[in-house]
Structure formats: C-alpha cells, structure tokens
C-alpha atoms as a PDB file:
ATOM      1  CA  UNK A   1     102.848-200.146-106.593  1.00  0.00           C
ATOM      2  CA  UNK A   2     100.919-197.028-105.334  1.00  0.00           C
ATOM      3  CA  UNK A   3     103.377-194.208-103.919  1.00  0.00           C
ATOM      4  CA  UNK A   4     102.829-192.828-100.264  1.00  0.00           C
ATOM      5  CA  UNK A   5     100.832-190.130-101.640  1.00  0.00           C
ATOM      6  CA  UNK A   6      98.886-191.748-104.036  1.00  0.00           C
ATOM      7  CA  UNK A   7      98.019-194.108-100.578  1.00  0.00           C
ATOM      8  CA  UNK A   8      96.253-191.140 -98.821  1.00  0.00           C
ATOM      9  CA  UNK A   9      94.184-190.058-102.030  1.00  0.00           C
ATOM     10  CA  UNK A  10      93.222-194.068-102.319  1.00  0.00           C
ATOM     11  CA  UNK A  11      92.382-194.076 -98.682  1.00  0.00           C
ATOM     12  CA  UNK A  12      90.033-190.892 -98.926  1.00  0.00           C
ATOM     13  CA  UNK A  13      87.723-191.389-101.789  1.00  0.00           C
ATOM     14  CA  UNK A  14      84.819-190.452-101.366  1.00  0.00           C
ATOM     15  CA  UNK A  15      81.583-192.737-101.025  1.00  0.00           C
ATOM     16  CA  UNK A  16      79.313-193.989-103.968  1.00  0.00           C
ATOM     17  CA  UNK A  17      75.959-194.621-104.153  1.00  0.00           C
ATOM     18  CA  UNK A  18      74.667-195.813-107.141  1.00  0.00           C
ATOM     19  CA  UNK A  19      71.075-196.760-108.170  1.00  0.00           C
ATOM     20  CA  UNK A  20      70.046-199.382-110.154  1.00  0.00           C
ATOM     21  CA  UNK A  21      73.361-200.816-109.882  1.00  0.00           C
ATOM     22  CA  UNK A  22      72.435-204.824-110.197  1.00  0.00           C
ATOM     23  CA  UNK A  23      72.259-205.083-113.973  1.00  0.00           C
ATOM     24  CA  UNK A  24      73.814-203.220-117.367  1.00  0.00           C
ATOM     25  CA  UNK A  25      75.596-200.143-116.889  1.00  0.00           C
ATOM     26  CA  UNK A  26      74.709-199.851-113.085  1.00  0.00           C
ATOM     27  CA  UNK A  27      76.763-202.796-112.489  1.00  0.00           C
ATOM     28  CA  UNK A  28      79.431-202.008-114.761  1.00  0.00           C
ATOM     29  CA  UNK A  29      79.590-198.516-113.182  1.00  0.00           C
ATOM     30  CA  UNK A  30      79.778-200.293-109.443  1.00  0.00           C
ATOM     31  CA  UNK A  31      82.387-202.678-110.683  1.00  0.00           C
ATOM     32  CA  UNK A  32      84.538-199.509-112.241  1.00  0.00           C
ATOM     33  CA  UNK A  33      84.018-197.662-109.070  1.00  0.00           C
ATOM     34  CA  UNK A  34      85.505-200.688-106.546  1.00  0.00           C
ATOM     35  CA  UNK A  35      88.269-201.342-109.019  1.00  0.00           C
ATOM     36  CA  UNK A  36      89.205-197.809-108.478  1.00  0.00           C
ATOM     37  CA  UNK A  37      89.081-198.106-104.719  1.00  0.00           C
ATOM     38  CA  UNK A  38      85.785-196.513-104.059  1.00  0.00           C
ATOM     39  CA  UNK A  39      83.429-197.595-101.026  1.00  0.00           C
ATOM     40  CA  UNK A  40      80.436-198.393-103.227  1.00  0.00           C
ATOM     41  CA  UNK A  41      76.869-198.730-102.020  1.00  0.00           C
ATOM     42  CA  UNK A  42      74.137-199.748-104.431  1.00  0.00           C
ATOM     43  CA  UNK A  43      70.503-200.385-104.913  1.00  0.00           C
ATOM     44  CA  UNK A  44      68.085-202.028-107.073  1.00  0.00           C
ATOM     45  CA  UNK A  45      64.641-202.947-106.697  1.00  0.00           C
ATOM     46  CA  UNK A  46      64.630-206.846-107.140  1.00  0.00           C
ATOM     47  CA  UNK A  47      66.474-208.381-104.385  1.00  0.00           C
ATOM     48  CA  UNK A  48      67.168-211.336-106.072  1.00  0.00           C
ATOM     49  CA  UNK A  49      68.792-208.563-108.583  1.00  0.00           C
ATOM     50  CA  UNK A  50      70.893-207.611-106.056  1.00  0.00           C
ATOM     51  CA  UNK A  51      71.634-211.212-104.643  1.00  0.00           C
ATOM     52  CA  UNK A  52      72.988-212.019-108.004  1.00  0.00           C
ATOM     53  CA  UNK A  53      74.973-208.979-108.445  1.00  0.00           C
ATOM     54  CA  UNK A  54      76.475-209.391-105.235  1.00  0.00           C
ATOM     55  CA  UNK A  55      77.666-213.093-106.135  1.00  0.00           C
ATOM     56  CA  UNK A  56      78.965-211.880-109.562  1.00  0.00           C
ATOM     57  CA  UNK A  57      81.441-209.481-107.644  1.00  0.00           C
ATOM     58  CA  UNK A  58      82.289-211.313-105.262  1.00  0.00           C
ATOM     59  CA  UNK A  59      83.924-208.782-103.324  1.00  0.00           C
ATOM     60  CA  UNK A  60      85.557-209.650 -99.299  1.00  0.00           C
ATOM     61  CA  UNK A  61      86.218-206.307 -98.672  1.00  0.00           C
ATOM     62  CA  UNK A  62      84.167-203.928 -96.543  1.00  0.00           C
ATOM     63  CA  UNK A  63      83.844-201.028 -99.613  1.00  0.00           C
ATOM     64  CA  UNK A  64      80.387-202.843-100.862  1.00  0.00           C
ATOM     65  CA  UNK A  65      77.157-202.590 -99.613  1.00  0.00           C
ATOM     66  CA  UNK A  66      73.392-202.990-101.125  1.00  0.00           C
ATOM     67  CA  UNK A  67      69.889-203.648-100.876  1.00  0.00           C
ATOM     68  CA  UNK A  68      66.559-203.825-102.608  1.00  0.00           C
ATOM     69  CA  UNK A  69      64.992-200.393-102.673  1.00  0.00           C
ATOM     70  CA  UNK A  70      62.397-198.587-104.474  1.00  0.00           C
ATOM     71  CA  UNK A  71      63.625-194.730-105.560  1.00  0.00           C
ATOM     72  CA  UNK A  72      60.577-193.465-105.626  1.00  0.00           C
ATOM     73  CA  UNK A  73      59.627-193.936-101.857  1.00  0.00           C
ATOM     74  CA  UNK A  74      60.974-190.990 -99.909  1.00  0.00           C
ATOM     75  CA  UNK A  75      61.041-193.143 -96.380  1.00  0.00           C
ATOM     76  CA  UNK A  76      62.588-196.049 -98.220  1.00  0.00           C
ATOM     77  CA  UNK A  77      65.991-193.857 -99.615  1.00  0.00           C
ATOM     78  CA  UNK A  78      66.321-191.728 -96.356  1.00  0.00           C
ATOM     79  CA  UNK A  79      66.469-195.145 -94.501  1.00  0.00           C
ATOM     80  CA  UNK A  80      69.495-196.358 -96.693  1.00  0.00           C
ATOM     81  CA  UNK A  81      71.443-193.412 -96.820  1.00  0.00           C
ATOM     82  CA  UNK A  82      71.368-193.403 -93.582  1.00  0.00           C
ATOM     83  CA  UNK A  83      72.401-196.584 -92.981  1.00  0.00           C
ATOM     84  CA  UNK A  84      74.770-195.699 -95.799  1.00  0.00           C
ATOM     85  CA  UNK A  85      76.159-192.684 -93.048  1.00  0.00           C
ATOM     86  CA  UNK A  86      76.029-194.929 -90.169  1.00  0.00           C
ATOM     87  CA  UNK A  87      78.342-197.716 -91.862  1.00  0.00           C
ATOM     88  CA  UNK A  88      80.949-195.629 -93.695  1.00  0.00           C
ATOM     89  CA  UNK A  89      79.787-191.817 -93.688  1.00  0.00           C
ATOM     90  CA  UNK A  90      78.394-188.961 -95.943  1.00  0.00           C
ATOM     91  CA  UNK A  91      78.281-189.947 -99.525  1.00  0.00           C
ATOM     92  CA  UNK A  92      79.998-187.580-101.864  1.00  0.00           C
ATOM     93  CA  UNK A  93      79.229-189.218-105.367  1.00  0.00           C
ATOM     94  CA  UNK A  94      76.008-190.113-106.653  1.00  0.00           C
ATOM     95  CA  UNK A  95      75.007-191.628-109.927  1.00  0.00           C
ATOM     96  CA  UNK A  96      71.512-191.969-110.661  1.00  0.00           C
ATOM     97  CA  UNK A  97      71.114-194.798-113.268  1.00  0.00           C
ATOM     98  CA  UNK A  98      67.648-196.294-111.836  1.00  0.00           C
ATOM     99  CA  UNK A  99      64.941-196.237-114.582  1.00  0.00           C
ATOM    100  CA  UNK A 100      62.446-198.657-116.265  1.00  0.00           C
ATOM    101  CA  UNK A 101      61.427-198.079-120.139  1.00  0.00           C
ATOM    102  CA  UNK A 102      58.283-200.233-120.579  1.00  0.00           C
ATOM    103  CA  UNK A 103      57.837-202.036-123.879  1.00  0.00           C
ATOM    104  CA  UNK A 104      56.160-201.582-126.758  1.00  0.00           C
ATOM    105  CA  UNK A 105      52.990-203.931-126.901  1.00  0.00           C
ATOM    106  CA  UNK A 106      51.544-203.602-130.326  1.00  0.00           C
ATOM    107  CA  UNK A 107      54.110-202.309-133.143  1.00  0.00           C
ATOM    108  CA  UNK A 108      51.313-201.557-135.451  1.00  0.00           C
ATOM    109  CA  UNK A 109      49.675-199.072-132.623  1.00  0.00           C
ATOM    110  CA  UNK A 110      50.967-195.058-131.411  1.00  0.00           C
ATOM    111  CA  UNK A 111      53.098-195.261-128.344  1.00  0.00           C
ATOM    112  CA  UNK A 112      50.850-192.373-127.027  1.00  0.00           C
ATOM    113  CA  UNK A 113      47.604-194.795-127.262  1.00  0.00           C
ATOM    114  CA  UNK A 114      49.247-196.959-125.454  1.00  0.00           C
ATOM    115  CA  UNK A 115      50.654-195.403-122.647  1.00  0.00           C
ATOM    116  CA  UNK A 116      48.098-195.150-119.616  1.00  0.00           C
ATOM    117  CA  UNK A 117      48.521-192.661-117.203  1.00  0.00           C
ATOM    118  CA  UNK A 118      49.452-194.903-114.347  1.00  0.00           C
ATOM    119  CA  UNK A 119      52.220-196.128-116.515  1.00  0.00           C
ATOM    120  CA  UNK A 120      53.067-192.659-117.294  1.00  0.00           C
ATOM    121  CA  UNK A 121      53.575-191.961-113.721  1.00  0.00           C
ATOM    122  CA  UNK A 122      55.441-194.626-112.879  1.00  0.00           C
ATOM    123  CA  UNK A 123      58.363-194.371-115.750  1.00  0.00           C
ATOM    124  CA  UNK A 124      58.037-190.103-114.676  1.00  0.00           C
ATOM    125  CA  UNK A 125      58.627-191.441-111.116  1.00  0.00           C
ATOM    126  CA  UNK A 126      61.077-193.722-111.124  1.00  0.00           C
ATOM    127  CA  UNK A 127      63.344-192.268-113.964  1.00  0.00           C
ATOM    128  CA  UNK A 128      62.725-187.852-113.068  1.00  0.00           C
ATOM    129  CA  UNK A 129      61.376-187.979-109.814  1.00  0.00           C
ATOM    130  CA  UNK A 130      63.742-190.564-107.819  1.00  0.00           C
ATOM    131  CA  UNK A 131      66.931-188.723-109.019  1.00  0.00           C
ATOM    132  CA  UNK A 132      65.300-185.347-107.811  1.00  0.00           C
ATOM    133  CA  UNK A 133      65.016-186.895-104.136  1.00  0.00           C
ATOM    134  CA  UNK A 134      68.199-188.397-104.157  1.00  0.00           C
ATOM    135  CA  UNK A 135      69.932-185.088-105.151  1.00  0.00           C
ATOM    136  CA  UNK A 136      67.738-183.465-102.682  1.00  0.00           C
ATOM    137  CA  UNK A 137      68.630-185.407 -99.995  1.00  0.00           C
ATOM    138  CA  UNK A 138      72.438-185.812-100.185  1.00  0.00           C
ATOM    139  CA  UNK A 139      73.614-182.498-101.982  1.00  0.00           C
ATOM    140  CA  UNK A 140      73.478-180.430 -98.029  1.00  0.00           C
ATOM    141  CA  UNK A 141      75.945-182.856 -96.780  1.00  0.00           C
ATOM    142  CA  UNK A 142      78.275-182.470-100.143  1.00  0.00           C
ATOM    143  CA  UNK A 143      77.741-178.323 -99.664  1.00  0.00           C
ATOM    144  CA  UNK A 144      78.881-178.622 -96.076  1.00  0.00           C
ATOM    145  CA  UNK A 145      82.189-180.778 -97.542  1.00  0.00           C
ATOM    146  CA  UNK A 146      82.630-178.416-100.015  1.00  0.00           C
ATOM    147  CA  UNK A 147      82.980-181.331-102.538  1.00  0.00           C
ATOM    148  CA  UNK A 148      80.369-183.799-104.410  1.00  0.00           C
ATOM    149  CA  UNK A 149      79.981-185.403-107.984  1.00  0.00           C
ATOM    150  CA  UNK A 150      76.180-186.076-109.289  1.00  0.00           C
ATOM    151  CA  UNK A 151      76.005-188.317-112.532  1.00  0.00           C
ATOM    152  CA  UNK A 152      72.591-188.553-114.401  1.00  0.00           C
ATOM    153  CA  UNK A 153      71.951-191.388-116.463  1.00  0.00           C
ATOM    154  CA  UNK A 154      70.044-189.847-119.448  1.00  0.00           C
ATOM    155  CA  UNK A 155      69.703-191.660-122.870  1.00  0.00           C
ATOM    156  CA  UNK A 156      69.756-190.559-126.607  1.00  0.00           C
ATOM    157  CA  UNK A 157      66.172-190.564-126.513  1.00  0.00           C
ATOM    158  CA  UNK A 158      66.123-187.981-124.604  1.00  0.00           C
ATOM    159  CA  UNK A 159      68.434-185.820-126.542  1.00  0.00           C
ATOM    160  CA  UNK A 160      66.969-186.968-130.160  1.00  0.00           C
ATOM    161  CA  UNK A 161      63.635-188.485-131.873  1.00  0.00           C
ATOM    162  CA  UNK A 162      63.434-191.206-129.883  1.00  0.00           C
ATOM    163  CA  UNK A 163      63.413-194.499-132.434  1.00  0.00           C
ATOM    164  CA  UNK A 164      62.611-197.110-129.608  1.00  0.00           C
ATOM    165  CA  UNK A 165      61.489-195.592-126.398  1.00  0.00           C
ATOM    166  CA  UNK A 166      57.925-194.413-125.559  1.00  0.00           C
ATOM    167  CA  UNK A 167      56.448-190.976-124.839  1.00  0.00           C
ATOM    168  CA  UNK A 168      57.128-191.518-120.899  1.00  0.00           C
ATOM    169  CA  UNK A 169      61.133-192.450-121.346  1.00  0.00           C
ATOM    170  CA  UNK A 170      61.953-189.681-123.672  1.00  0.00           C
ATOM    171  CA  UNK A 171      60.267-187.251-121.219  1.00  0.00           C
ATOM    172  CA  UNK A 172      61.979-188.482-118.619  1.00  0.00           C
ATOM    173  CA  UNK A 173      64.977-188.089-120.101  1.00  0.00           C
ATOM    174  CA  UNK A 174      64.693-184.695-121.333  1.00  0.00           C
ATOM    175  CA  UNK A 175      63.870-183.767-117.667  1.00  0.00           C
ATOM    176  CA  UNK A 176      66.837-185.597-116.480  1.00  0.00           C
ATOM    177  CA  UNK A 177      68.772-183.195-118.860  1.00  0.00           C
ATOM    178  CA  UNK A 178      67.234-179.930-117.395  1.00  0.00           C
ATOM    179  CA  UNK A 179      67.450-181.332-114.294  1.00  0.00           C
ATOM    180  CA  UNK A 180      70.839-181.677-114.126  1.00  0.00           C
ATOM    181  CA  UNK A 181      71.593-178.272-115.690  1.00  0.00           C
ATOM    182  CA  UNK A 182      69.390-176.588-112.846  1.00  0.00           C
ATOM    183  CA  UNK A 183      71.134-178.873-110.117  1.00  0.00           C
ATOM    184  CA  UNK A 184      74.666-177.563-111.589  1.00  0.00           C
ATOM    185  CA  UNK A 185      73.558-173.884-111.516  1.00  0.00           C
ATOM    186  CA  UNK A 186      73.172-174.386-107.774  1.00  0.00           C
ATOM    187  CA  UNK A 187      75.494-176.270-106.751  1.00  0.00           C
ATOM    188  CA  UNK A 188      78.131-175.418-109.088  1.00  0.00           C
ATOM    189  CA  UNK A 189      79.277-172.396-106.284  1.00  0.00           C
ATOM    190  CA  UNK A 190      79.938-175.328-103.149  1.00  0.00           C
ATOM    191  CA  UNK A 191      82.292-177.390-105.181  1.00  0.00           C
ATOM    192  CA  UNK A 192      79.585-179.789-106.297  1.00  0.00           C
ATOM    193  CA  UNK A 193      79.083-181.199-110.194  1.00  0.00           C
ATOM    194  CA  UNK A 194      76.020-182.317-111.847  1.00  0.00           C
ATOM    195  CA  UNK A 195      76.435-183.837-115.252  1.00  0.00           C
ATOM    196  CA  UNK A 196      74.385-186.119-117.349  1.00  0.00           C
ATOM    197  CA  UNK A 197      75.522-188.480-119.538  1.00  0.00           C
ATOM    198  CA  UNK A 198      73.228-189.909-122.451  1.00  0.00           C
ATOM    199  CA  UNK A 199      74.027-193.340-123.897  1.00  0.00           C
ATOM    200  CA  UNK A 200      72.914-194.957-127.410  1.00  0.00           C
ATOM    201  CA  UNK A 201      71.827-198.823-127.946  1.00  0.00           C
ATOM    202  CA  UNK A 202      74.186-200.583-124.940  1.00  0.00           C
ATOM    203  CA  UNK A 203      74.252-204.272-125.277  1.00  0.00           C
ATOM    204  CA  UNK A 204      72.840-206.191-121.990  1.00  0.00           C
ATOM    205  CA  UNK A 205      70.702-208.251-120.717  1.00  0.00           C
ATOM    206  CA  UNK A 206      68.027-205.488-120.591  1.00  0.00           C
ATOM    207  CA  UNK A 207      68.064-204.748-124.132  1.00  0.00           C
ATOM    208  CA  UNK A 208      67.990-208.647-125.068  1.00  0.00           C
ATOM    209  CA  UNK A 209      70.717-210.021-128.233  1.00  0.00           C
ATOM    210  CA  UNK A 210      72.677-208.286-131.128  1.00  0.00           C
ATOM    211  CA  UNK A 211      70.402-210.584-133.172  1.00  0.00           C
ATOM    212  CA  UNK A 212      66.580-209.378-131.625  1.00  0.00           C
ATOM    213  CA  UNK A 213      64.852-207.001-134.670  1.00  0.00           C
ATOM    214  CA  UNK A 214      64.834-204.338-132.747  1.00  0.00           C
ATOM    215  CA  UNK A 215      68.973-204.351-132.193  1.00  0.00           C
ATOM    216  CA  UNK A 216      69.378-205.052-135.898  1.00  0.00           C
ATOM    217  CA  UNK A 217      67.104-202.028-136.652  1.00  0.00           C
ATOM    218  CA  UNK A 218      69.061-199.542-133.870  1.00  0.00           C
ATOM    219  CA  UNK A 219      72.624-200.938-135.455  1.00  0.00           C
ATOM    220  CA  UNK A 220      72.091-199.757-138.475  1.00  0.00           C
ATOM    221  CA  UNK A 221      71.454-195.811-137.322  1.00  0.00           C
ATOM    222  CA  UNK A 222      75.273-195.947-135.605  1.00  0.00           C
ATOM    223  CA  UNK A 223      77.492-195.049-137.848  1.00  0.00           C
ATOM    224  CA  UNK A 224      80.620-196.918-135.324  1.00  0.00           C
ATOM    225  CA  UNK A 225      79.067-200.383-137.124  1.00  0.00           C
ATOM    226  CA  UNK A 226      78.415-201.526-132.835  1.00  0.00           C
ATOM    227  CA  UNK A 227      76.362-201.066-130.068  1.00  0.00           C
ATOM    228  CA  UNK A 228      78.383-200.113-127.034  1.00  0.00           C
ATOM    229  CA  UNK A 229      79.062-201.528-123.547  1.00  0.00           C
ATOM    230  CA  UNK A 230      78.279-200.927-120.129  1.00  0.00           C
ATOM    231  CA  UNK A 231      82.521-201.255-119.513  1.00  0.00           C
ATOM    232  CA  UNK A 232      82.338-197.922-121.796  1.00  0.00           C
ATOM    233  CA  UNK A 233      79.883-195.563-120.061  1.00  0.00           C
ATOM    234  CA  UNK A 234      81.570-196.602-116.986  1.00  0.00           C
ATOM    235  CA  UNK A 235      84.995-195.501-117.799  1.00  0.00           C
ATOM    236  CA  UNK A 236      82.927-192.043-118.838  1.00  0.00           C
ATOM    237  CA  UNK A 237      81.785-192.148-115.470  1.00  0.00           C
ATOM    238  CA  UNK A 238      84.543-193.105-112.933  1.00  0.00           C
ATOM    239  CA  UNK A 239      86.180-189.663-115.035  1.00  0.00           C
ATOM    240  CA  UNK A 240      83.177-187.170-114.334  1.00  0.00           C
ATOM    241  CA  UNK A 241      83.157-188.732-110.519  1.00  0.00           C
ATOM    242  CA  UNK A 242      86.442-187.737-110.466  1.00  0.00           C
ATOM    243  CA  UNK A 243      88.764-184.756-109.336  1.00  0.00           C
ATOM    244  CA  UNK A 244      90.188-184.594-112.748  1.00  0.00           C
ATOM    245  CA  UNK A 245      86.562-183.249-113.891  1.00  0.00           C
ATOM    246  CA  UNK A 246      86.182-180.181-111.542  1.00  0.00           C
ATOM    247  CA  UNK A 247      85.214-178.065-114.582  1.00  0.00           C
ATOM    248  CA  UNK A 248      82.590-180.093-116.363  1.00  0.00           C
ATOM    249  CA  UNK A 249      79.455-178.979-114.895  1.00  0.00           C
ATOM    250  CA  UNK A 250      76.156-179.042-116.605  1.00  0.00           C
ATOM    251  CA  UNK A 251      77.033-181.159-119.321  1.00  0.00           C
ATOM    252  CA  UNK A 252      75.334-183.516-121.093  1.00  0.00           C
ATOM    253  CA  UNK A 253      77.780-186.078-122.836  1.00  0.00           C
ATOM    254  CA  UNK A 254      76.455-188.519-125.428  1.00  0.00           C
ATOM    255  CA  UNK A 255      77.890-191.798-125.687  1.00  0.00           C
ATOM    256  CA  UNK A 256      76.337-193.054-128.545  1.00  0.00           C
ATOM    257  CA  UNK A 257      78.725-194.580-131.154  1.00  0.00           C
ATOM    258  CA  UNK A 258      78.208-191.345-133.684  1.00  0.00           C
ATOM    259  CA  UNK A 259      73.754-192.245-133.657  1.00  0.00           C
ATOM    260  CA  UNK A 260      72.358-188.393-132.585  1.00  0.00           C
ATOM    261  CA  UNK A 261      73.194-186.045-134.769  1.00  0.00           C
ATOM    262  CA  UNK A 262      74.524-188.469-136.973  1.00  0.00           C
END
C-alpha cells in the first residue's frame, strides 16, 4: 500500500504524450507509463492502430487518451496537444518514438539506388522532423514549470553501420542523436532533459518472427544470444522520464543486447 506521501507524488505526475504509441515499443512504453500512474496520451497514424491498442489496454480510467495523427503536420499536433491541455493540462514528458523504416525491395540492389527522394523525405519527416516540432511546441510550457523529460527514440543504426536499415533511417537517426544533444544544451538550464535512447533488433510485430532471414541474420551480431523486447526499452524509459534521472542529459543510451561496438 502506497504511504500518504508517496499518494501526493502518484497524484502529481506529470502528463505523457507519446507518439507512435499503438504498436512495439510505443505501446509497451504507454503500458509502462499507466502502470506507473501516469496520465498517458498517445498517437499513431492508423486509427484502426489505435482502435486496437486501445482494446488491448483496456483501461476505465480517465489517465488514457489517443487518436490518429500524422507528426509531420504542424496544424494536426498543435490541435492534439491542445486538446491534450484542455482535458488534463500541460504535458511535461514527451517521448518521441514515431518513425517508419521502409523496406528493402531488391536485396541484390544499393539501398541508395533505391531510395527516391520523395521517400527520402518522408522517413527525414516523419522520424527528424516530427520530433523537432513536438519539442518545439511543448518545451515553453515545461521552461515555464521549471520541469520536463524529452525521450528520443533513436536506433543502433544510427549509432553504427547500419546492417538492415536504409540510407534515410540511419540519417534520421543520427539527427535524432544531435538533436537531442542540442535540445539538452538548451534546455538543460530550465530543469528540462533530453535524452535519446538507441535500441538493437526488438522483437514485434513490426520487425516480423525470430524465424524471418533477416532476424536470423541480426541474431547472430548480438552477442546476449536474443533480440530484446519492447517491456525492456520501456523500463529504460519510465527511468529517464523520471525524477530519479535529473542528471542524465544529453545521453544517448544503447539498448542493444552487446550488437554496437560489439
């Protein structure tokens, strides 16, 4: 049973938004965060995404709300946060996991002669430029609180030679990284942290069964012997979202099961 104390901190968590929180580590990061008695709000850009996310957790009480939304439409995410405001009131964590990694159509063929430019700008949209105007748009409310946790949800191939990935994820990834360590530099004076962190091959339904050739092929470069979990980058992020992780600014923490650097 909580003690009185540990009532009021329970009572005055701060709010949650998280981005493509219908599927993989999105979800698992929304499910962490209402487990730990966060309001959560999430979006995702498939509605019947977030439909079936929203049946999955099954939750009565009034800490979770979503709805289909595009990132990279500027009207679109200042509607929702402030609907967001309206319903519960300034958000003071955000965790930008929204991204798309288009696949690989010919094996025997460059990435880089495959990649259009339209396509280019859409993964450079969706997975650099969305977290940009989210951060943009919610870190003057955090300064005025004095108070805010940012989590960036970079990948390995943006930290290594990406094995999987094409040109446009890896760059968006790396930009994710320097974005965050620009984002801390300013922030890091109004009580605000931006860290990033980068997972390896996580097991969902996005990256298909242990048993597709590709998941064989990224097992064998982790020297753990596994691929992790969504349940595992979300405990790494209900920490850095909380107060416990006032110094970790800047950061960029691999979860990867040993694979970069190894």
């Amino acid at each position: 049973m909580l003690e009185a104390g540990e009532l009021v901190a329970h009572a005055v968590r701060p709010i949650a938004l998280v981005t493509g929180g219908a599927r993989g580590i999105g979800l698992g990061i929304v499910r962490r965060f209402l487990a730990d008695g966060y309001r959560v709000a999430f979006v995702a850009t498939r509605a019947e995404h977030v439909n079936k996310a929203l049946d999955y957790l099954s939750w009565s009480e009034n800490r979770l709300y979503a709805e289909r939304l595009d990132v990279t439409q500027a009207d679109e995410v200042r509607g929702f946060v402030d609907r967001v405001r309206l319903l519960w009131g300034e958000i003071g964590i955000l965790v930008n996991n929204a991204g798309i990694s288009p696949k690989r159509v010919d094996q025997d063929t460059p990435w880089l002669s495959q990649t259009s430019i339209e396509e280019w700008a859409r993964v450079i949209d969706v997975n650099l430029n969305g977290p940009f105007t989210l951060i943009r748009l919610l870190a003057p409310a955090m300064i005025t609180k004095g108070y805010g946790r940012i989590i960036n949800i970079g990948s390995v191939a943006g930290r290594a030679m990406p094995m999987i990935a094409g040109p446009h994820y890896a760059a968006s990834k790396a930009g994710l990284v320097g974005l965050t360590r620009a984002a801390a530099r300013d922030l890091a004076p109004h009580g605000i942290t931006v860290n990033c962190i980068a997972p390896g091959r996580v097991l969902s339904d996005l990256t298909g069964p242990p048993e597709a050739s590709v998941n064989r092929s990224a097992l064998s470069r982790i020297p753990v012997g596994r691929f992790g979990t969504a349940e595992e980058v979300a405990h790494l992020a209900a920490f850095l979202a909380s107060s416990k992780a006032g110094f970790i600014t800047g950061a960029t923490i691999d979860i990867t099961g040993g694979e970069f650097g190894a």
